[in-house]
Protein backbone atom coordinates (compact mmCIF):
# COMPACT_ATOMS: atom_id res chain seq x y z
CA UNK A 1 -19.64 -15.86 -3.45
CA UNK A 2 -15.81 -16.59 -3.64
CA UNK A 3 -12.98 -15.04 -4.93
CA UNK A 4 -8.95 -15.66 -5.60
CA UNK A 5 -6.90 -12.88 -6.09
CA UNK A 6 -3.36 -14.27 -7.21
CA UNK A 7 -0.64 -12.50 -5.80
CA UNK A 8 2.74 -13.80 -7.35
CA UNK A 9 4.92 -10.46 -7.22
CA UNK A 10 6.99 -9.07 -4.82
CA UNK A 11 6.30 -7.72 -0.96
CA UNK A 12 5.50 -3.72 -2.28
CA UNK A 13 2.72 -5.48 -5.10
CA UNK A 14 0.98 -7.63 -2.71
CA UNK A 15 0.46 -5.10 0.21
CA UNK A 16 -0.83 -2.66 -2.02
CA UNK A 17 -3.60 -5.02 -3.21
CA UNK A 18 -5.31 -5.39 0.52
CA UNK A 19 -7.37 -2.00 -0.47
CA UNK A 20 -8.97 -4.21 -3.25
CA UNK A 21 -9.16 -7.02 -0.90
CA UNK A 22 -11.39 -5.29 1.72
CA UNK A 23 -13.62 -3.89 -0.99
CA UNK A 24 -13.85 -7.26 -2.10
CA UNK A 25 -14.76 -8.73 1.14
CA UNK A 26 -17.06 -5.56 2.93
CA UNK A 27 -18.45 -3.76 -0.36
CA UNK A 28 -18.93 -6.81 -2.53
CA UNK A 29 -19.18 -9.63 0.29
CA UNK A 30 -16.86 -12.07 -1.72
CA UNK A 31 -14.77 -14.84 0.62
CA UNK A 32 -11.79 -13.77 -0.57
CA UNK A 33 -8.79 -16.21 -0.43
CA UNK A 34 -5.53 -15.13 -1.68
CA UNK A 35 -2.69 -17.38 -3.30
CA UNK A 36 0.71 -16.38 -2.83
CA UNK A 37 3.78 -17.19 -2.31
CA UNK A 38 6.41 -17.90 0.01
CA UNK A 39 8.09 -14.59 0.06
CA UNK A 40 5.58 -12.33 0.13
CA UNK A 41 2.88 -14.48 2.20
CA UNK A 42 3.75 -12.96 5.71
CA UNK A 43 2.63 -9.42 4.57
CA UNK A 44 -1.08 -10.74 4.64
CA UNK A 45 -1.15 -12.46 7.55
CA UNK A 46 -3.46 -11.61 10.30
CA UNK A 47 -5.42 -9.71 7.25
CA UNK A 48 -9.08 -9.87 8.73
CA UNK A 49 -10.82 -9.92 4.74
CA UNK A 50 -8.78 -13.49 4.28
CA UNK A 51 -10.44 -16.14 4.40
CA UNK A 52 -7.61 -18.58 3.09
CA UNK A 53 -3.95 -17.67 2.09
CA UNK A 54 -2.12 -21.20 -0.36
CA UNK A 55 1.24 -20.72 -0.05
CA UNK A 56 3.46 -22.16 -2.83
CA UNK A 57 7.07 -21.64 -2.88
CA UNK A 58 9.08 -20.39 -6.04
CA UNK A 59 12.00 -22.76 -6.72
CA UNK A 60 14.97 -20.65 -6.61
CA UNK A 61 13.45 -19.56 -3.12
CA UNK A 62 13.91 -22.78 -1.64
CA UNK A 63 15.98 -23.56 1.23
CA UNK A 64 18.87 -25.91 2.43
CA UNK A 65 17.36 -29.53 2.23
CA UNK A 66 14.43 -28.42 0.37
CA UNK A 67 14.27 -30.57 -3.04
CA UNK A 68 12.57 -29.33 -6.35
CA UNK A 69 10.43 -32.45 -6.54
CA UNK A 70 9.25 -31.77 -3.07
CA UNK A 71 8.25 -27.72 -4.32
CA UNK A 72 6.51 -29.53 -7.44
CA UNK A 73 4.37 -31.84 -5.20
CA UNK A 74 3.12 -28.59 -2.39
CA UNK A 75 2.44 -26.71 -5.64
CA UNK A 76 0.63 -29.79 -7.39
CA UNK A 77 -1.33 -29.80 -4.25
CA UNK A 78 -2.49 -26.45 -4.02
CA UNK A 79 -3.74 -26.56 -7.30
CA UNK A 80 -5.92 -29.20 -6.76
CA UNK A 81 -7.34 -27.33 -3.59
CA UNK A 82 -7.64 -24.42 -5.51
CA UNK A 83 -10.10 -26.25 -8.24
CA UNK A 84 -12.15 -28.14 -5.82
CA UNK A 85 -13.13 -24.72 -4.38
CA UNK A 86 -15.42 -23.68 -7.27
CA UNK A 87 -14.31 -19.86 -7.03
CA UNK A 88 -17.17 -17.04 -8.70
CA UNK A 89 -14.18 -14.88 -9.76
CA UNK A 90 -10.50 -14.91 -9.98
CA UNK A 91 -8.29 -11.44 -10.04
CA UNK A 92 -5.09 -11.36 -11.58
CA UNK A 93 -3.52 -8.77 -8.92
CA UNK A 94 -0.62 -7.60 -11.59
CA UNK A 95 -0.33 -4.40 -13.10
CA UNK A 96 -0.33 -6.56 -16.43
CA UNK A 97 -1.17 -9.96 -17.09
CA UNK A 98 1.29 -12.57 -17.94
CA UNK A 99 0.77 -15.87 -19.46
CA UNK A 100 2.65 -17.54 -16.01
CA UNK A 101 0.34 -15.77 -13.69
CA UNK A 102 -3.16 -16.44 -16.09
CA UNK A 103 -2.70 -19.63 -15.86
CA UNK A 104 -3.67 -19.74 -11.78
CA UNK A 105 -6.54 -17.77 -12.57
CA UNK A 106 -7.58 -20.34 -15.39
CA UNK A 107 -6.66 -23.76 -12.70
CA UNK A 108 -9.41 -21.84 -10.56
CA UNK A 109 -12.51 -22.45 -12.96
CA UNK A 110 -13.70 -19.32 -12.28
CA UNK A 111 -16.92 -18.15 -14.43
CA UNK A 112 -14.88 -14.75 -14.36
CA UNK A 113 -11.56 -13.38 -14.87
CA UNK A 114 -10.51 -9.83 -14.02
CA UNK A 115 -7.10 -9.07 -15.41
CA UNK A 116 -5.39 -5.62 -16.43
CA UNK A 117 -3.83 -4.99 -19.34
CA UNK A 118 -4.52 -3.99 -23.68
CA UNK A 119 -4.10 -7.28 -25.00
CA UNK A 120 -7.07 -9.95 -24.29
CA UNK A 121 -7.03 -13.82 -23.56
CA UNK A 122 -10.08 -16.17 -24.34
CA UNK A 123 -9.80 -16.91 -20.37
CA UNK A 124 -10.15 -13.06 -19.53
CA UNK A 125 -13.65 -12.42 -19.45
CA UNK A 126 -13.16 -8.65 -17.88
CA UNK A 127 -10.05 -7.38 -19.36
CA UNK A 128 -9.60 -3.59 -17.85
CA UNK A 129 -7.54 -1.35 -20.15
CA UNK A 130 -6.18 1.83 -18.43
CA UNK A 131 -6.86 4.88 -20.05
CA UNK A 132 -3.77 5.31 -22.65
CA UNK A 133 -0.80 7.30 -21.10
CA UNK A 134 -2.13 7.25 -17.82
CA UNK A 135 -0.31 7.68 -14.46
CA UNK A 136 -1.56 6.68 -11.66
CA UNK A 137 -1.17 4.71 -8.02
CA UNK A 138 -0.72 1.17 -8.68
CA UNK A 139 -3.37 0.94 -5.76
CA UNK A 140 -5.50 3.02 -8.23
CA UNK A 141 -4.85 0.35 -11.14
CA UNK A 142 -5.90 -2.82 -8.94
CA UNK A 143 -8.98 -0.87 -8.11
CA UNK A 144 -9.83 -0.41 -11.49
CA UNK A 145 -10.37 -4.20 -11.35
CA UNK A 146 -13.39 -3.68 -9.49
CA UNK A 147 -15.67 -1.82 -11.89
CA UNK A 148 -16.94 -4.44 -13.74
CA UNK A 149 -18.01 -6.02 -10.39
CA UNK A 150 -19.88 -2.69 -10.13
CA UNK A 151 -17.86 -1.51 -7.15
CA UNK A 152 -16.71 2.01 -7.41
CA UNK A 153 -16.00 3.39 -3.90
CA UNK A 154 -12.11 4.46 -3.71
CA UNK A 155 -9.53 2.55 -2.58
CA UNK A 156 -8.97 2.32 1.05
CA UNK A 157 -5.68 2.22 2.56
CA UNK A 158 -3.31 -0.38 3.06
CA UNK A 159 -4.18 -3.60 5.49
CA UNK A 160 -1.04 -4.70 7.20
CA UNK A 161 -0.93 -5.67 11.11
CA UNK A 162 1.57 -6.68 13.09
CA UNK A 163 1.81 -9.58 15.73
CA UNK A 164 1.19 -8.22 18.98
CA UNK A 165 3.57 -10.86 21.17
CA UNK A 166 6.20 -9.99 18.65
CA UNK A 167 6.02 -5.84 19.04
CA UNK A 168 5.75 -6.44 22.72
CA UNK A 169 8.71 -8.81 22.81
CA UNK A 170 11.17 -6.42 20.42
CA UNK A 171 9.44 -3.51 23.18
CA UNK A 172 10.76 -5.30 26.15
CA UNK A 173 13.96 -6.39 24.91
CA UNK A 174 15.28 -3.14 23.70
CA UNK A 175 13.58 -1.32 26.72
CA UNK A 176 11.23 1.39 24.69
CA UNK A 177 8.88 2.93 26.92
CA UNK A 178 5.39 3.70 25.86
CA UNK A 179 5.70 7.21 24.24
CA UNK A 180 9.22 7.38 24.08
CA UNK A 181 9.80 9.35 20.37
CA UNK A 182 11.00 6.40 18.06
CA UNK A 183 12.56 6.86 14.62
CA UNK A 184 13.13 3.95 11.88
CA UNK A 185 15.91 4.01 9.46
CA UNK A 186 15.39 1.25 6.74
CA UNK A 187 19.14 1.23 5.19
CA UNK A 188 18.75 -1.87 2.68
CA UNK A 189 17.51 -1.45 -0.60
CA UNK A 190 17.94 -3.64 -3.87
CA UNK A 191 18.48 -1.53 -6.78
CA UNK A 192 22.10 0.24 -6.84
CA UNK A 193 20.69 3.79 -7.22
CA UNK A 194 17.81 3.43 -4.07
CA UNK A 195 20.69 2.86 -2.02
CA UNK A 196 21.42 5.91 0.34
CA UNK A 197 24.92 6.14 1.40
CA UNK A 198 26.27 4.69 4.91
CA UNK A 199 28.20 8.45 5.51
CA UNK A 200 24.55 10.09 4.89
CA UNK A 201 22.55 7.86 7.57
CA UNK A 202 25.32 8.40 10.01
CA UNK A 203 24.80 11.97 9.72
CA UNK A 204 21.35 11.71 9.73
CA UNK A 205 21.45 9.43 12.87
CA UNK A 206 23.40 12.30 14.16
CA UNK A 207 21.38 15.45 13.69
CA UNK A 208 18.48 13.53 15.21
CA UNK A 209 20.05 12.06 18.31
CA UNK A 210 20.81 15.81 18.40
CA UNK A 211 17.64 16.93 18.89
CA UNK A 212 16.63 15.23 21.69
CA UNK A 213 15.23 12.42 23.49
CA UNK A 214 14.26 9.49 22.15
CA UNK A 215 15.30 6.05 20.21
CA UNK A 216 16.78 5.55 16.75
CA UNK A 217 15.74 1.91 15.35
CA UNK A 218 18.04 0.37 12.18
CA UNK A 219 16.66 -1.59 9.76
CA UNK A 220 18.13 -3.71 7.76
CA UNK A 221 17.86 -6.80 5.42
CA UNK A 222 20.21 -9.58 7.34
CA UNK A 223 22.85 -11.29 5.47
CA UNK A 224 26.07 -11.19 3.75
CA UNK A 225 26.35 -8.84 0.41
CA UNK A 226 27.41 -11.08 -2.01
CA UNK A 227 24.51 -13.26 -1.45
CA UNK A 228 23.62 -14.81 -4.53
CA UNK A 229 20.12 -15.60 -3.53
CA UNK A 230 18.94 -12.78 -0.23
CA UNK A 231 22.03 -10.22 -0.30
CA UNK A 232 21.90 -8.63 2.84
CA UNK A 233 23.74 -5.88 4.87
CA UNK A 234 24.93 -7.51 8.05
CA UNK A 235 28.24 -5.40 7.05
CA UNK A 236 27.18 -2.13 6.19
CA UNK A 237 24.77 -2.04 9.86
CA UNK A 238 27.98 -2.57 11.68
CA UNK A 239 29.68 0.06 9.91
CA UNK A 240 27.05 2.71 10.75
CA UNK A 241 26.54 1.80 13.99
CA UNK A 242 30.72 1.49 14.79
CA UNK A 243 30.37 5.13 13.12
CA UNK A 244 27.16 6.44 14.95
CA UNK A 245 28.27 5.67 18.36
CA UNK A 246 25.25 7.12 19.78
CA UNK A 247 23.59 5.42 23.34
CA UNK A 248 19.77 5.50 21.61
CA UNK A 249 20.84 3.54 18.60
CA UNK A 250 19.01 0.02 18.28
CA UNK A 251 20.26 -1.79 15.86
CA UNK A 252 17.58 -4.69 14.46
CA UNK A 253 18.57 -6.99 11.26
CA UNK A 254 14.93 -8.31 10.24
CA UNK A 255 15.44 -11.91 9.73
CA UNK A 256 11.41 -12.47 9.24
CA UNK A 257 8.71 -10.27 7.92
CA UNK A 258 6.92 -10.90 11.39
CA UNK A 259 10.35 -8.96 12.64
CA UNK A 260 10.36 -6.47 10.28
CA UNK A 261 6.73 -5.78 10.87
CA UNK A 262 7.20 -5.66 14.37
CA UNK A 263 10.43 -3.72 14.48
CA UNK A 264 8.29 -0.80 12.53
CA UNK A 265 5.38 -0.96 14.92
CA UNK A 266 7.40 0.42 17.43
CA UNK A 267 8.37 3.27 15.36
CA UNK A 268 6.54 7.13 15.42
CA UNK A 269 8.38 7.44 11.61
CA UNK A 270 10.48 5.91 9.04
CA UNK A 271 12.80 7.02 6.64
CA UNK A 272 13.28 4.59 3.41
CA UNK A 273 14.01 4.07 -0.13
CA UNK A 274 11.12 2.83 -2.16
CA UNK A 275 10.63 -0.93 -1.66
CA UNK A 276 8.84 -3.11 -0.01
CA UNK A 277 9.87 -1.86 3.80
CA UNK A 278 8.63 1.22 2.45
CA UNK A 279 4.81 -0.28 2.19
CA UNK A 280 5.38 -1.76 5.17
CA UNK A 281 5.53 1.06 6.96
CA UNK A 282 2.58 2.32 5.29
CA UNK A 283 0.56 -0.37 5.95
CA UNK A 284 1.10 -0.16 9.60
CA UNK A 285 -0.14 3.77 9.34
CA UNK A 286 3.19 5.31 9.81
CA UNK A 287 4.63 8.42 8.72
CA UNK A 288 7.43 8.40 5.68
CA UNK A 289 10.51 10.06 4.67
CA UNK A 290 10.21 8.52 1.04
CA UNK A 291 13.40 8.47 -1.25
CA UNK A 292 13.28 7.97 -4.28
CA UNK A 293 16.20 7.30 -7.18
CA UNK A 294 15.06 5.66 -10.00
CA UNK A 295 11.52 5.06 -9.30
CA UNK A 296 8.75 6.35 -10.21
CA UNK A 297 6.60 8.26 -7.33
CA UNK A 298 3.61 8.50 -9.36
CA UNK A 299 2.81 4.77 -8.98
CA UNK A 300 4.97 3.62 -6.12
CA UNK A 301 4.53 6.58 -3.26
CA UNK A 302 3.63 5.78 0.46
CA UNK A 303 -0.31 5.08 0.12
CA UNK A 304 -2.67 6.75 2.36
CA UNK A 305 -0.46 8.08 5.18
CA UNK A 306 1.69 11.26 6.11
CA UNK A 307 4.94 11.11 4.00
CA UNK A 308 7.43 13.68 2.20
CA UNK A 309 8.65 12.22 -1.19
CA UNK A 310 12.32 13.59 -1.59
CA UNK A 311 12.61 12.86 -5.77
CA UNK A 312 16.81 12.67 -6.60
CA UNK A 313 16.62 15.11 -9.90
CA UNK A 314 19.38 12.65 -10.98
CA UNK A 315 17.71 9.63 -9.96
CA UNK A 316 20.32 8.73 -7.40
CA UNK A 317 19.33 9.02 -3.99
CA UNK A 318 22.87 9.57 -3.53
CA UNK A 319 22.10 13.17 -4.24
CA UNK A 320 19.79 13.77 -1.33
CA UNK A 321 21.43 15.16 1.46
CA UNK A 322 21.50 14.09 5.28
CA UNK A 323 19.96 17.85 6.25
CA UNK A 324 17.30 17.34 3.16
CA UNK A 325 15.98 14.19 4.99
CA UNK A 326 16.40 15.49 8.46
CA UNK A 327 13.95 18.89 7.52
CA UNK A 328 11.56 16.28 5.59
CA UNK A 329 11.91 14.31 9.03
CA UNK A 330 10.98 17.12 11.34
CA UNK A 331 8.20 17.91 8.94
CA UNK A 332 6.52 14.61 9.87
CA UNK A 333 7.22 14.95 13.49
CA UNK A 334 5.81 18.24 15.31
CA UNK A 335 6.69 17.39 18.69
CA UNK A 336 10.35 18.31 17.01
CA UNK A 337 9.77 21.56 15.50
């Protein structure tokens, strides 16, 4: 049996359906194959339940050079791959269906359609309808997917590995020794009230340098702020690194997911605003300082691994303080207590 899951959102979305993608593959034996897209592709890489990942690539994502007609061919392409596969079933990996995402479930010709949401299609034939009101994981909402399938075990956690010649080349070139304490701070984060003040993760670099032994990793989207396309923070690294000053500082700006992934392999921690680095680090098992502005926890907390969620009561996570994070740190690190 075969299945597509579609996978059109962003980085966060897509990780957390790999639970429903190994239940799909080792509970229900499907060959799963997964359509994405250019952005958020690299996050299921080296997924063992994947049999086949079609990459299409969203217009205003293309590149220097790159021409629309040339997007429109790749994507005519991959839909006729996509129906000459005959798939059994087709999931609609999206909290709620939308007309633009349907319609690659429909191309497949799948005898079944599993979508979420309260209002049906004639192309839906298993429309799941969360209970009314309800808040849950979004993990927990994919999963709901499954029942109809008649597969109810609960959702596993997150499938995310990183390449190994990439970890080991980031190891060697910054010189971290095997056990050496390692701490990621993830500075960049899109919306203006997930974004944690520069003066807070200098102090925070600060008060753990202070501690003792070990390496501090930044993270960090590269790229110039006003970006109109991929704003970055090439500027506001420098800044709190100029400010930090500290020997055990190791500044990285993530110019791939592969580097991102990689950079985060190396760490014992992370500390994060909700996002996609956030799952991430998840995936790759690691513990989480979690903060959280203007998102909801609920649905969007670290999945399946140890993590503090600090929640601004203001929803600013300009509110949270450097010491707030630092104790949530040391909660997730006892060799520190």
């Amino acid at each position: 049996m075969r299945a597509l899951v579609v996978c059109r959102d962003n980085i966060g979305d897509t990780l957390l359906t790999t639970p429903l993608i190994r239940a799909l593959a080792r509970e229900g034996g499907y060959q799963v194959d997964v359509l994405a897209n250019s952005y958020n592709a690299g996050v299921l890489a080296r997924n063992p339940d994947i049999g086949n990942i079609y990459v299409y690539q969203k217009s205003h994502h293309r590149g220097a050079g790159a021409s629309r007609l040339g997007i429109l061919l790749r994507r005519i392409k991959i839909m006729w791959l996509i129906r000459r596969t005959h798939y059994d079933i087709a999931v609609i990996a999206k909290s709620r269906w939308d007309r633009r995402v349907l319609k690659w479930g429909t191309l497949s010709g799948a005898a079944r359609i599993l979508a979420l949401g309260e209002l049906s299609h004639p192309m839906i034939t298993d429309l799941v309808t969360p209970p009314p009101e309800s808040r849950e994981h979004l993990v927990q909402r994919f999963h709901r997917m499954l029942a109809p399938l008649g597969l109810r075990s609960p959702a596993g956690p997150l499938v995310l590995n990183a390449d190994p010649a990439a970890v080991d080349a980031l190891s060697a070139r910054y010189g971290i020794e095997p056990g050496q304490p390692v701490i990621g701070l993830q500075i960049s984060a899109r919306r203006i009230l997930q974004r944690w003040p520069e003066a807070h993760f200098v102090a925070l670099a600060r008060l753990i340098a202070a501690a003792g032994p070990g390496r501090i990793i930044l993270l960090w989207s590269p790229g110039a702020a006003d970006n109109p396309t991929h704003p970055g923070d090439d500027a506001l690294a420098a800044r709190i690194v100029a400010a930090c000053r500290l020997p055990g500082l190791i500044p990285i700006a993530t110019r791939s997911l592969d580097e991102l992934t990689a950079a985060m392999q190396l760490c014992d921690s992370v500390v994060t605003s909700d996002g996609g680095a956030m799952h991430i680090a998840a995936g790759l098992g690691k513990g989480i300082v979690a903060l959280f502005g203007d998102s909801d926890p609920v649905c969007w907390a670290p999945w399946r691994v140890p993590h503090t969620v600090l929640l601004a009561e203001d929803n600013n996570v300009a509110s949270l303080t450097p010491g707030r994070v630092y104790q949530a740190l040391r909660g997730l690190r006892p060799e520190a207590r």
